[in-house]
C-alpha atoms as a PDB file:
ATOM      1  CA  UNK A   1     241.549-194.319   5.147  1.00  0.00           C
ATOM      2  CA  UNK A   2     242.339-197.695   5.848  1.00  0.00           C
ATOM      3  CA  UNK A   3     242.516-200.004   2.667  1.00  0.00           C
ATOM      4  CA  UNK A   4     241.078-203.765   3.310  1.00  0.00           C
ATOM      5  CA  UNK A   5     242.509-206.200   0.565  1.00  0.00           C
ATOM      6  CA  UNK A   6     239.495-208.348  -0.072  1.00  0.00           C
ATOM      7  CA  UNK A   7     240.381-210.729  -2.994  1.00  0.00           C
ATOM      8  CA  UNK A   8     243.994-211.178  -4.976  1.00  0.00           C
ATOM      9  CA  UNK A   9     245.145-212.936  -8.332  1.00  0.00           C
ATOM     10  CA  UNK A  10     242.092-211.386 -10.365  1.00  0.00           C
ATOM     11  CA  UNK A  11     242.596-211.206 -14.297  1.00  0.00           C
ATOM     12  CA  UNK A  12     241.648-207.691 -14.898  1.00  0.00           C
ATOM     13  CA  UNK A  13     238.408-207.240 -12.248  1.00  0.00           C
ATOM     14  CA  UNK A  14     236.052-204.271 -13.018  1.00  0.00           C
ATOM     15  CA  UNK A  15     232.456-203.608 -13.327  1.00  0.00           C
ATOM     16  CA  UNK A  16     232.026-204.608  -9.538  1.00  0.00           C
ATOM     17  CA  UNK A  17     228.558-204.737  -8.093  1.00  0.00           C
ATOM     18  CA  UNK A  18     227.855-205.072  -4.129  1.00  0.00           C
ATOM     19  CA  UNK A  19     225.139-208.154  -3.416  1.00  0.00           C
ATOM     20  CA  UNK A  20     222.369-207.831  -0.533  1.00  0.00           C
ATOM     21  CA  UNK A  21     224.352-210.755   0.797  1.00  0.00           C
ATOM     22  CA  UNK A  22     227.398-209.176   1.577  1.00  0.00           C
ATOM     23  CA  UNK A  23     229.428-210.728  -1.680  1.00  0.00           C
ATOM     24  CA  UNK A  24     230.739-208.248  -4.265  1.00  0.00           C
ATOM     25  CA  UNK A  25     230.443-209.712  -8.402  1.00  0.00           C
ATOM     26  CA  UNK A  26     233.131-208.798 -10.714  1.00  0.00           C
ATOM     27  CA  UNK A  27     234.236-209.107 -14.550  1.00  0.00           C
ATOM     28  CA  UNK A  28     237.452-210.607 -15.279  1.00  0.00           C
ATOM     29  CA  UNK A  29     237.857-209.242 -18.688  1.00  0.00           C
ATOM     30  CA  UNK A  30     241.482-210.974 -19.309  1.00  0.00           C
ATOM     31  CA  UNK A  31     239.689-214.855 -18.084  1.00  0.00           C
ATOM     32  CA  UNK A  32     236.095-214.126 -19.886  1.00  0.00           C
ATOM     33  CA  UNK A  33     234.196-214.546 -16.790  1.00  0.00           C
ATOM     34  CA  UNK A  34     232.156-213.402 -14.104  1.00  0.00           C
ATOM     35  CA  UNK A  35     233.158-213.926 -10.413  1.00  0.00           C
ATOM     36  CA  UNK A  36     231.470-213.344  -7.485  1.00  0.00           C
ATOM     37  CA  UNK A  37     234.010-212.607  -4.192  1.00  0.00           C
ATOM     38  CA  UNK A  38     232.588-213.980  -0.852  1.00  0.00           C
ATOM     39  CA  UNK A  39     233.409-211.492   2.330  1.00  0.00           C
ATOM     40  CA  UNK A  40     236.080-213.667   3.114  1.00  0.00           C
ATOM     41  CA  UNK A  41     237.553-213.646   0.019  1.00  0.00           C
ATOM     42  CA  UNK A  42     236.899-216.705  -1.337  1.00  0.00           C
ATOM     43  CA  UNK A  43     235.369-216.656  -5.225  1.00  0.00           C
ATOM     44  CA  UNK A  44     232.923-218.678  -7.172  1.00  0.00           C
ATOM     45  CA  UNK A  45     232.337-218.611 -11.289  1.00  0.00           C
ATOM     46  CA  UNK A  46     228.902-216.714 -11.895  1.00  0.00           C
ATOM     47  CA  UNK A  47     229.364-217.187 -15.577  1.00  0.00           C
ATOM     48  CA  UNK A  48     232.005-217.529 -18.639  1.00  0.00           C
ATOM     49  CA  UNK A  49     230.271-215.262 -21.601  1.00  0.00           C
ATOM     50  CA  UNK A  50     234.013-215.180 -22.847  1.00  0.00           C
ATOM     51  CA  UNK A  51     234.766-212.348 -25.220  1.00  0.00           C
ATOM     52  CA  UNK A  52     235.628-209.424 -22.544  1.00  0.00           C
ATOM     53  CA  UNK A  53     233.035-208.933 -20.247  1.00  0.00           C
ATOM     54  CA  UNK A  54     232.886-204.961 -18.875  1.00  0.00           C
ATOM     55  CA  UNK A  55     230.674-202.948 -17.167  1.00  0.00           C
ATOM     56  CA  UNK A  56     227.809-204.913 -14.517  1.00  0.00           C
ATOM     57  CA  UNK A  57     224.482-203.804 -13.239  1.00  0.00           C
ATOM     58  CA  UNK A  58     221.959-205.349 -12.225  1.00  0.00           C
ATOM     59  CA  UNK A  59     218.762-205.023 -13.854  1.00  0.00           C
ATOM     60  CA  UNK A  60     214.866-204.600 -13.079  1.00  0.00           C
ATOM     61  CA  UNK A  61     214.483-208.405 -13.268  1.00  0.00           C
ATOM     62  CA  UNK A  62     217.164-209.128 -10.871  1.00  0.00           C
ATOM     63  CA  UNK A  63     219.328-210.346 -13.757  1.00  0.00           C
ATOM     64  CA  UNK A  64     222.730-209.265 -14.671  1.00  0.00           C
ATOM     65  CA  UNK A  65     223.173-206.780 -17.544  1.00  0.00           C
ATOM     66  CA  UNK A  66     226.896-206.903 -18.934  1.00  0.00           C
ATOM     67  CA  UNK A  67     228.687-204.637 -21.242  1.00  0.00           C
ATOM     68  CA  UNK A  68     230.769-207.008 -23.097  1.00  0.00           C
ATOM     69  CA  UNK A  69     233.481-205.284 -25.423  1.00  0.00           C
ATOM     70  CA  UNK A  70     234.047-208.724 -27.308  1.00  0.00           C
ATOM     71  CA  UNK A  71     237.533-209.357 -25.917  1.00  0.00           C
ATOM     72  CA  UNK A  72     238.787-205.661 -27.606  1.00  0.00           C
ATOM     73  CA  UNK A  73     241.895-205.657 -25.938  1.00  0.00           C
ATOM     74  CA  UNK A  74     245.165-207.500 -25.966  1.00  0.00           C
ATOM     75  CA  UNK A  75     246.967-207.615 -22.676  1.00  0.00           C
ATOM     76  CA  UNK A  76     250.295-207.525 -21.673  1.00  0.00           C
ATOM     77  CA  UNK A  77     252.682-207.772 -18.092  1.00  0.00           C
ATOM     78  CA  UNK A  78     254.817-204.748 -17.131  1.00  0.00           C
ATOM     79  CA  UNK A  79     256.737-204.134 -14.195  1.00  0.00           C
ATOM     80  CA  UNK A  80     253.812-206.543 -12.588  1.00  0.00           C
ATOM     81  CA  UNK A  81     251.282-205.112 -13.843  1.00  0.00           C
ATOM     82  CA  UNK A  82     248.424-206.450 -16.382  1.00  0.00           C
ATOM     83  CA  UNK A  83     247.583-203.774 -18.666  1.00  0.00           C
ATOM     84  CA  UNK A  84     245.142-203.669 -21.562  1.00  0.00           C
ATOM     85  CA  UNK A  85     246.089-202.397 -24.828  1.00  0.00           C
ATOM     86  CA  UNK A  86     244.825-202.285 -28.462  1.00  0.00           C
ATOM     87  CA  UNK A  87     241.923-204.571 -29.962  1.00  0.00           C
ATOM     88  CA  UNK A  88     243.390-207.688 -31.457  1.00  0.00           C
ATOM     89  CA  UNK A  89     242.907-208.217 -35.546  1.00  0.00           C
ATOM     90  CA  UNK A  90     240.078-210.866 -34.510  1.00  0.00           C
ATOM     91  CA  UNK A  91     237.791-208.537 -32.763  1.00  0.00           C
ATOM     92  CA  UNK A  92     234.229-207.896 -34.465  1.00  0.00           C
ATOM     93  CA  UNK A  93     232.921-206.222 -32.134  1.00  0.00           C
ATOM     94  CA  UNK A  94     230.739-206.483 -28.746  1.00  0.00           C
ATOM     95  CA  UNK A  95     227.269-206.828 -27.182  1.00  0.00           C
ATOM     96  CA  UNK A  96     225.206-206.310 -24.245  1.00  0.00           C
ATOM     97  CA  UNK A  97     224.314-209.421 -22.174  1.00  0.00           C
ATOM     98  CA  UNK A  98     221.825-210.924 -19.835  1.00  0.00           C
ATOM     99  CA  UNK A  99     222.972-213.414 -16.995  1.00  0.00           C
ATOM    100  CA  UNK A 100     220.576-215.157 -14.894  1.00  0.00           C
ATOM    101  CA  UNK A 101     222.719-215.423 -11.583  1.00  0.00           C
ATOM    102  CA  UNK A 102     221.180-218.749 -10.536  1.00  0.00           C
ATOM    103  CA  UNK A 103     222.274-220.689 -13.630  1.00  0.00           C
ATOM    104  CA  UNK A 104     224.445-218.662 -15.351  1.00  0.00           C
ATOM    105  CA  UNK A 105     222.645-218.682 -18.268  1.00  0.00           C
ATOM    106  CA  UNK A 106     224.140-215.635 -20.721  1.00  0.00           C
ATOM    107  CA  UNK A 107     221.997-214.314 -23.726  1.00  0.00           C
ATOM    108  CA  UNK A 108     222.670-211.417 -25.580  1.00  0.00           C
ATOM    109  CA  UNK A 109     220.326-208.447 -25.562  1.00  0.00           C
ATOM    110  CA  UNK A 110     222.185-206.311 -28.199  1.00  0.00           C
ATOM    111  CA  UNK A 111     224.720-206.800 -30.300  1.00  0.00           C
ATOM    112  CA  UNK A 112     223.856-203.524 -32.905  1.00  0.00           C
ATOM    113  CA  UNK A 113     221.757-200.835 -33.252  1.00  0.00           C
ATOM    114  CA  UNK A 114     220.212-199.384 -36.357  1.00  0.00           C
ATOM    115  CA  UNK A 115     221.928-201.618 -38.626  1.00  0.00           C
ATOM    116  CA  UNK A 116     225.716-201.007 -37.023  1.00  0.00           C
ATOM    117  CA  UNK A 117     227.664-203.503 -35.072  1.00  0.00           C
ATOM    118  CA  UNK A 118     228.311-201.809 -31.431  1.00  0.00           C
ATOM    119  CA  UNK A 119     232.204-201.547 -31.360  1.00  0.00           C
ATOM    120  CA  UNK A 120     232.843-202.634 -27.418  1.00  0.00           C
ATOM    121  CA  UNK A 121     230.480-201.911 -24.863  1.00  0.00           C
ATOM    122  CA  UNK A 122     231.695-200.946 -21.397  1.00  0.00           C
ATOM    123  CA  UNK A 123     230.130-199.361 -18.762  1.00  0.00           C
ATOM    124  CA  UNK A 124     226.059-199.483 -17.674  1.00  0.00           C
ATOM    125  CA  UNK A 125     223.600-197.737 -15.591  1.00  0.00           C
ATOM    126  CA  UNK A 126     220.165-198.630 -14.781  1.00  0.00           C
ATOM    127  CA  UNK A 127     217.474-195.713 -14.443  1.00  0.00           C
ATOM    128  CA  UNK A 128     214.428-195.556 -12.310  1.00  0.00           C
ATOM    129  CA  UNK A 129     211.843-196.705 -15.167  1.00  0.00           C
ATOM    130  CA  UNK A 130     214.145-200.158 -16.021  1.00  0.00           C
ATOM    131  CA  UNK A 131     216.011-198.833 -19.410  1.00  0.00           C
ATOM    132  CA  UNK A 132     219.648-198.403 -18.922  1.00  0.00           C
ATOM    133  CA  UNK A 133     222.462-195.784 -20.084  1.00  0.00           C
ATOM    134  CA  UNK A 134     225.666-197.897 -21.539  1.00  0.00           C
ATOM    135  CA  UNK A 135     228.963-196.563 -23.119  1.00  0.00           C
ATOM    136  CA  UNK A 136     230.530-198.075 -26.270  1.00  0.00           C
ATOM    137  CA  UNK A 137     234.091-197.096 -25.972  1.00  0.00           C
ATOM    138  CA  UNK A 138     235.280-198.171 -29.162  1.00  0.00           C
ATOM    139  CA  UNK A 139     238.848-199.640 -30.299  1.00  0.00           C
ATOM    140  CA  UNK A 140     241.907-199.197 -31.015  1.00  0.00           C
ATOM    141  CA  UNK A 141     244.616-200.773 -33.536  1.00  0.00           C
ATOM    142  CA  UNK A 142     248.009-199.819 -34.176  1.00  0.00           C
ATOM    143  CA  UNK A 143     246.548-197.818 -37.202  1.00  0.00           C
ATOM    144  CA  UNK A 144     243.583-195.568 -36.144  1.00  0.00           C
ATOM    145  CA  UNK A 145     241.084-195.202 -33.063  1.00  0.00           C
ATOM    146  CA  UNK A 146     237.224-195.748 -33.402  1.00  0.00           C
ATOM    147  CA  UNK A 147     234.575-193.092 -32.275  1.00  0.00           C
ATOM    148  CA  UNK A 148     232.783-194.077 -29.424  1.00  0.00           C
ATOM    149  CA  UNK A 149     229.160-193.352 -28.235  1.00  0.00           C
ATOM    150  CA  UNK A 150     226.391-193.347 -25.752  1.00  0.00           C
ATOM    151  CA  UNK A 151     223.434-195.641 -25.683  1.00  0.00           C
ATOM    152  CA  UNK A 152     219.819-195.673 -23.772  1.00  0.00           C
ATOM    153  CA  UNK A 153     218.003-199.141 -24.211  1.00  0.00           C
ATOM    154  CA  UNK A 154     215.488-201.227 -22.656  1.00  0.00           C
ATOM    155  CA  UNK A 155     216.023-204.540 -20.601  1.00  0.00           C
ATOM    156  CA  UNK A 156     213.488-206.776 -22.881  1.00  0.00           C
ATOM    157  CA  UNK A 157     215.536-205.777 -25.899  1.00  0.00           C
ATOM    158  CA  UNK A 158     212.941-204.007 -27.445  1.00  0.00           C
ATOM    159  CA  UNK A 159     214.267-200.713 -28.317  1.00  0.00           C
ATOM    160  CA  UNK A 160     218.497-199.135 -28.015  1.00  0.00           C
ATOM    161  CA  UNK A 161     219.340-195.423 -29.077  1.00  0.00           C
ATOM    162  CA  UNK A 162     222.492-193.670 -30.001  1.00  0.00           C
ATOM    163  CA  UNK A 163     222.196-190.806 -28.154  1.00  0.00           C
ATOM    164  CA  UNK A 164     225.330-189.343 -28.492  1.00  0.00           C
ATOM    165  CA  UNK A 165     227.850-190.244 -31.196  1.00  0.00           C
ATOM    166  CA  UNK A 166     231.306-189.749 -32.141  1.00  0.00           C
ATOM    167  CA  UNK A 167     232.547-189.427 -28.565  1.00  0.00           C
ATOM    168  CA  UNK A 168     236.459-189.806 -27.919  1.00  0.00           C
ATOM    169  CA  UNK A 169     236.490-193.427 -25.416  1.00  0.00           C
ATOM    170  CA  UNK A 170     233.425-193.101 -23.385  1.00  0.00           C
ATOM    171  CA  UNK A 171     234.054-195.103 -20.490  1.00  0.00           C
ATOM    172  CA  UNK A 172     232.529-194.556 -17.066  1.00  0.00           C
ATOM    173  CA  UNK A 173     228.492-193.502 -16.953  1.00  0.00           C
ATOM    174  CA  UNK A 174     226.058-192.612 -14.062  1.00  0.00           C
ATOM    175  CA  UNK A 175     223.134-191.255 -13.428  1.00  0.00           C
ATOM    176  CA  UNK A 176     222.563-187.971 -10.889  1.00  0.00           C
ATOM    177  CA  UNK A 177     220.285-188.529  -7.624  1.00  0.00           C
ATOM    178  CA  UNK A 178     217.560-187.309  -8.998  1.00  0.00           C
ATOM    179  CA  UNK A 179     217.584-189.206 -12.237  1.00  0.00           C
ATOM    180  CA  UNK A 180     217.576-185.884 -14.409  1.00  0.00           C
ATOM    181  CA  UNK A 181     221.295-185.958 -15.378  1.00  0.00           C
ATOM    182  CA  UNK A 182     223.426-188.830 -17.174  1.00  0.00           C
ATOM    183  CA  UNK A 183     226.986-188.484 -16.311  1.00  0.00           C
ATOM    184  CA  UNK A 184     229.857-189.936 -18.928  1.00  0.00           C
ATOM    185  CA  UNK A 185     233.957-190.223 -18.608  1.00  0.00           C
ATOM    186  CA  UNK A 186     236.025-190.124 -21.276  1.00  0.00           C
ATOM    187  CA  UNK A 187     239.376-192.449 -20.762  1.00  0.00           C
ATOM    188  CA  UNK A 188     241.885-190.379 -23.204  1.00  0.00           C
ATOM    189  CA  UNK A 189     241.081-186.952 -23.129  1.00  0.00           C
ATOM    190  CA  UNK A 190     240.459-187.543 -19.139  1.00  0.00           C
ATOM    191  CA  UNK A 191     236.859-185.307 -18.852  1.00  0.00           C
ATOM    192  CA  UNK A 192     233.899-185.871 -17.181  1.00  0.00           C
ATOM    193  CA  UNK A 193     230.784-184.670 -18.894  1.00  0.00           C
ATOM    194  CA  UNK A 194     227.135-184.365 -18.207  1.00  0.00           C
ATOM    195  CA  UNK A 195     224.130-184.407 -20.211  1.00  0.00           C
ATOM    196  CA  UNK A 196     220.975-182.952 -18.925  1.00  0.00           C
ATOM    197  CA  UNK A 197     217.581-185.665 -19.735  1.00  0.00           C
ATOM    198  CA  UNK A 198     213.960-184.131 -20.156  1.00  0.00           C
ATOM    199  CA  UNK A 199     212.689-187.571 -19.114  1.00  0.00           C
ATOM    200  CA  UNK A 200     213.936-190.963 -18.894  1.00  0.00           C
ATOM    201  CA  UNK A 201     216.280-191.719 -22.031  1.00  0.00           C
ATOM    202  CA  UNK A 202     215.474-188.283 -23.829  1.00  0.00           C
ATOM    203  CA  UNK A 203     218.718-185.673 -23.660  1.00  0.00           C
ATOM    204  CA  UNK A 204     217.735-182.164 -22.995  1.00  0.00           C
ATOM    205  CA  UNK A 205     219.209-179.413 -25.351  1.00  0.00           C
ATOM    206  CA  UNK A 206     222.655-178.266 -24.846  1.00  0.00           C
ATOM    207  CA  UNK A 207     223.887-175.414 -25.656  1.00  0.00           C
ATOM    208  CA  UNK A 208     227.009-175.031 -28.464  1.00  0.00           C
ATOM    209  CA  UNK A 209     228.973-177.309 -29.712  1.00  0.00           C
ATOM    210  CA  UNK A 210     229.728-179.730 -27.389  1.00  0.00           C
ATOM    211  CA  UNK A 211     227.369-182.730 -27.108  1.00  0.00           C
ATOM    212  CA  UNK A 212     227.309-182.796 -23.774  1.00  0.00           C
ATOM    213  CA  UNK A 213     228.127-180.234 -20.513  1.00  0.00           C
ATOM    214  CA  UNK A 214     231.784-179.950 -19.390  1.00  0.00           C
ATOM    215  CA  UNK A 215     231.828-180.575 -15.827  1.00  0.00           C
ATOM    216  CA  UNK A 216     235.513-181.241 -15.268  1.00  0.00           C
ATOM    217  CA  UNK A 217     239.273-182.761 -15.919  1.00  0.00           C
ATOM    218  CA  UNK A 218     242.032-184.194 -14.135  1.00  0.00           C
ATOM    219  CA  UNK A 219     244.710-181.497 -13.637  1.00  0.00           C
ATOM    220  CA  UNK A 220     247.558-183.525 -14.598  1.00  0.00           C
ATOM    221  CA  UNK A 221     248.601-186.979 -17.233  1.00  0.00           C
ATOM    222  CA  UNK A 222     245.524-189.156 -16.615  1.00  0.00           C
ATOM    223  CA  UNK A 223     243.116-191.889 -18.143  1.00  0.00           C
ATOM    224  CA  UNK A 224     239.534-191.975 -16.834  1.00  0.00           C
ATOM    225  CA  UNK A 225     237.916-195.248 -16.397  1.00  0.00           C
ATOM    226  CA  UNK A 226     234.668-196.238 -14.937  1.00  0.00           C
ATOM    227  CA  UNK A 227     232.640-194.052 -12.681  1.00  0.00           C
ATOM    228  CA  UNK A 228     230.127-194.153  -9.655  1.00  0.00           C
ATOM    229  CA  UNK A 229     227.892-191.674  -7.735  1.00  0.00           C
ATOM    230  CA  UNK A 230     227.484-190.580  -3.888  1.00  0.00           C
ATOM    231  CA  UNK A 231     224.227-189.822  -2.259  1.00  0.00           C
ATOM    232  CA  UNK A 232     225.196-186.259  -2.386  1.00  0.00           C
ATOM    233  CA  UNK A 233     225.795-186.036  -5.996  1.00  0.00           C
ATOM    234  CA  UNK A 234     229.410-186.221  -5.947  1.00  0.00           C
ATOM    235  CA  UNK A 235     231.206-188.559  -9.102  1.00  0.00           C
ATOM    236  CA  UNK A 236     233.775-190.803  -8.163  1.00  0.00           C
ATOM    237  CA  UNK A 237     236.158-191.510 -11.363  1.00  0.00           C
ATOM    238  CA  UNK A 238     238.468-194.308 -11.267  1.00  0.00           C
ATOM    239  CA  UNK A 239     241.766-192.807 -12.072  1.00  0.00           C
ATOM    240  CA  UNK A 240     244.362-194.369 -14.083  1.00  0.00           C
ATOM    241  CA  UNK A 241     247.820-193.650 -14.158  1.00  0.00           C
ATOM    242  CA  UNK A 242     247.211-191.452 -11.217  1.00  0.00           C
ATOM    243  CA  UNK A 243     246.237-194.160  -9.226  1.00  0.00           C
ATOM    244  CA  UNK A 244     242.976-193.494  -7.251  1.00  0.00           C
ATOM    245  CA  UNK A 245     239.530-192.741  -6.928  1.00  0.00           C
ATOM    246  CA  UNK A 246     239.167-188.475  -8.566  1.00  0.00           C
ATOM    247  CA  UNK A 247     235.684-186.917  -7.058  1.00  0.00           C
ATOM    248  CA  UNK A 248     233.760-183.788  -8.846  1.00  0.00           C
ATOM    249  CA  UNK A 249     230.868-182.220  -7.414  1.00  0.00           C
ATOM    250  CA  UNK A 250     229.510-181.110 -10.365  1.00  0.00           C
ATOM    251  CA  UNK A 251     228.056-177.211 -10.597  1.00  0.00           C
ATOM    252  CA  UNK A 252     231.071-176.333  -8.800  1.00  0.00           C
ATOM    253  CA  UNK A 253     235.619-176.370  -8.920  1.00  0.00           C
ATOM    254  CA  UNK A 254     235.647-178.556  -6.080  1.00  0.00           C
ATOM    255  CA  UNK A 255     237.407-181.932  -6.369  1.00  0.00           C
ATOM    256  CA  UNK A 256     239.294-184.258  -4.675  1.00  0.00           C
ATOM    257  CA  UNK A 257     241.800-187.136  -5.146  1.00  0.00           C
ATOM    258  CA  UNK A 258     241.936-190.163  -3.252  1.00  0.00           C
ATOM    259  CA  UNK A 259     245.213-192.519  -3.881  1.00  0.00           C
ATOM    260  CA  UNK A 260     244.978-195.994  -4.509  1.00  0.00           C
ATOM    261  CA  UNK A 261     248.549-198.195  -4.421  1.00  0.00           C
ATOM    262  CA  UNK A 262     248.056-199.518  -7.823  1.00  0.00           C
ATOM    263  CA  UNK A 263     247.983-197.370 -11.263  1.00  0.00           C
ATOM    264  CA  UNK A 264     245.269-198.980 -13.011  1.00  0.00           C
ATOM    265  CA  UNK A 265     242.533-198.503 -10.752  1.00  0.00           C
ATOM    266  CA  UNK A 266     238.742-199.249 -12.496  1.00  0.00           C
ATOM    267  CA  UNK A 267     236.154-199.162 -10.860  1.00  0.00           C
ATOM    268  CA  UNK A 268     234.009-198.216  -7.233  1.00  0.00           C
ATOM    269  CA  UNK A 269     230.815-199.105  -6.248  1.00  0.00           C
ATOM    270  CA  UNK A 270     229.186-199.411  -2.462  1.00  0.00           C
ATOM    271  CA  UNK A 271     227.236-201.400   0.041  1.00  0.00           C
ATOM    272  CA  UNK A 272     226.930-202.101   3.284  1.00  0.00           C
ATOM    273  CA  UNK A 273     223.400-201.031   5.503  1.00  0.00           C
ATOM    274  CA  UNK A 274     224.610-197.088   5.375  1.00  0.00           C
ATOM    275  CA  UNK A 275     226.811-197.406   2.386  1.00  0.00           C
ATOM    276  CA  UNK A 276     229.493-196.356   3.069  1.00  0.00           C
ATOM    277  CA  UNK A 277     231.862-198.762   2.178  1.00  0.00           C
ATOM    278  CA  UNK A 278     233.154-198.818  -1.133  1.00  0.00           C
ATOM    279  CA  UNK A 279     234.689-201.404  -3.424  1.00  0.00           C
ATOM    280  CA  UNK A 280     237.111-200.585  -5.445  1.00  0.00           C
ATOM    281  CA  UNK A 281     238.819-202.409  -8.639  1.00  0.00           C
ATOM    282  CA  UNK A 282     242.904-202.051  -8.422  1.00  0.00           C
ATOM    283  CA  UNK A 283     242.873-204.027 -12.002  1.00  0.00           C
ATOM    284  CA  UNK A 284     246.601-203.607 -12.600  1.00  0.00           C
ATOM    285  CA  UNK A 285     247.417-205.936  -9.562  1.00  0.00           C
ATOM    286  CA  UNK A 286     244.704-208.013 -10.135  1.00  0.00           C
ATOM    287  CA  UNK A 287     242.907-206.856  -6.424  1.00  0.00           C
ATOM    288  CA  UNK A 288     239.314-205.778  -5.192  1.00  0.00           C
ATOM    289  CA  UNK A 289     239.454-203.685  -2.225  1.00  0.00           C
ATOM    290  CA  UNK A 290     237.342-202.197   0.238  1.00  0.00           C
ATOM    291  CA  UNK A 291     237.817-198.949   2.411  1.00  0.00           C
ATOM    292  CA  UNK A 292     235.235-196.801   3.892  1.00  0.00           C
ATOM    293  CA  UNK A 293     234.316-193.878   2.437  1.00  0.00           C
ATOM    294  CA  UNK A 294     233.895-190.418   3.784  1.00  0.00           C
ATOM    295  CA  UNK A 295     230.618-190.245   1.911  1.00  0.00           C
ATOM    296  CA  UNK A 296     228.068-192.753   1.111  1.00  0.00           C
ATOM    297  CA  UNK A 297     227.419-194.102  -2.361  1.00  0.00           C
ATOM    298  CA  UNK A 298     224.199-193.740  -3.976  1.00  0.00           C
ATOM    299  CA  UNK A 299     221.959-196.899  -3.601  1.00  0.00           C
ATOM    300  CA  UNK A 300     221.020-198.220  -7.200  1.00  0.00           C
ATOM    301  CA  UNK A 301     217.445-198.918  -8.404  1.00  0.00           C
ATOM    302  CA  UNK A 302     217.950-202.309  -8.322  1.00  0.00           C
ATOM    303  CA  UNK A 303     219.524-204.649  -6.129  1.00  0.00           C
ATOM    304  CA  UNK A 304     219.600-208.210  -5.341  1.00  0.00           C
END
């Protein structure tokens, strides 16, 4: 598969999202902003909410919905690369953010939920009914690492849930074709799990003692990072460390790898009339790229 460079000299990208209009919006979470990158490359500020903006989606109302993780990393250069690392002793915590496109107007939806500060927000998903999945990954210092968790919540900022707590880095989260099945990566232990939903925002019982269903690892020294899924129910972890673009089809042992030339690779999302083509954070080395994929992505319920 041919690999298209699309846009260089990023700070960080991730959380990209494909526009009807052929541009593709990303996060820098090193600059604070929000940057949308025209087909030819060219970019243009969407917004500066500062702090460390995440995870993107857009939302019912055609606004952006960001995970920001309240600038919870400190990052440093090796051998070229940018690389996050642990939360910085100024870091309070994060929030979930609305960003009129137009303007770039930010407000924040959430920053806490039943009393508790969320730690640093990070990935999102929109279902079919406008509420939204997101993943607080939590933090870590040179002294200890934070739980994480998983969150349901409405756009109007009405109502957020914990749905799943004490969860080790949740990262990546996606939703099933159907809609009956959240899907959540963890970064450190490198496992993809499921959890089955009775309706929208409601988990299903799972059996044991695990709070959600296994559905696979990385066979080798990995980090998973943000997540998306194909029209035929494959999900497509962003790899670290490996480098590339891991694929489960979950119910079964298949799974493939797909290389990407940088080791910190983020993110993939698609677009494009059969979508097909994919867009994929290489956040090490600062790049969004495109290739086409052998399978198409799953359209999201919202668009714009």
């Amino acid at each position: 598969m041919t690999i298209r460079e699309i846009a260089t000299g990023l700070k960080f990208p991730e959380g990209p999202v494909a526009m009807d209009d052929g541009s593709v919006i990303v996060v820098e979470i090193a600059a604070g902003r929000i940057t949308r990158v025209k087909p030819d490359g060219k970019t243009q500020t969407v917004a500066k909410p500062g702090g460390g903006p995440n995870g993107l989606a857009i939302g019912p109302d055609g606004a952006l919905y960001v995970c920001n993780n309240g600038g919870s990393f400190e990052f440093t250069k090796r051998q070229g690369l940018l690389i996050p690392g642990h939360a910085p002793p100024a870091h309070t915590g994060g929030r979930i953010e609305r960003v009129d496109i137009a303007s770039g107007k930010v407000e924040v939806v959430y920053d806490s939920c039943d009393g508790e500060r969320l730690i640093a927000p990070n990935d999102i998903v929109f279902d079919n009914v406008g509420g939204f999945w997101f993943t607080d990954h939590g933090s870590t210092t040179h002294h200890h690492r934070t739980h994480g968790a998983l969150y349901y919540a409405k756009a109007n900022g009405s109502k957020i849930m914990r749905v799943l707590r004490e969860l080790i880095s949740p990262n990546g989260v996606g939703l099933s074709p159907d809609g009956n099945t959240v899907y959540y990566a963890e970064t450190f232990t490198a496992r993809l799990w499921s959890l089955p939903l009775s309706r929208p925002g409601k988990p299903a019982k799972v059996e044991g003692f695990t709070p959600g269903v296994f559905v696979n690892n990385f066979p080798g020294i990995a980090y998973f990072d943000s997540l998306g899924v194909q029209a035929d129910g494959g999900v497509c972890v962003a790899t670290i460390l490996a480098g590339g673009i891991t694929t489960f089809w979950p119910g079964t042992k298949r799974m493939k790898h797909t290389p990407i030339p940088d080791p910190l690779v983020t993110n993939i999302c698609w677009g494009g009339k059969n979508m097909r083509m994919a867009y994929i954070t290489a956040s090490g080395t600062g790049k969004l790229i495109a290739m086409e994929w052998p399978k198409p992505g799953l359209r999201l319920n919202y668009n714009a």
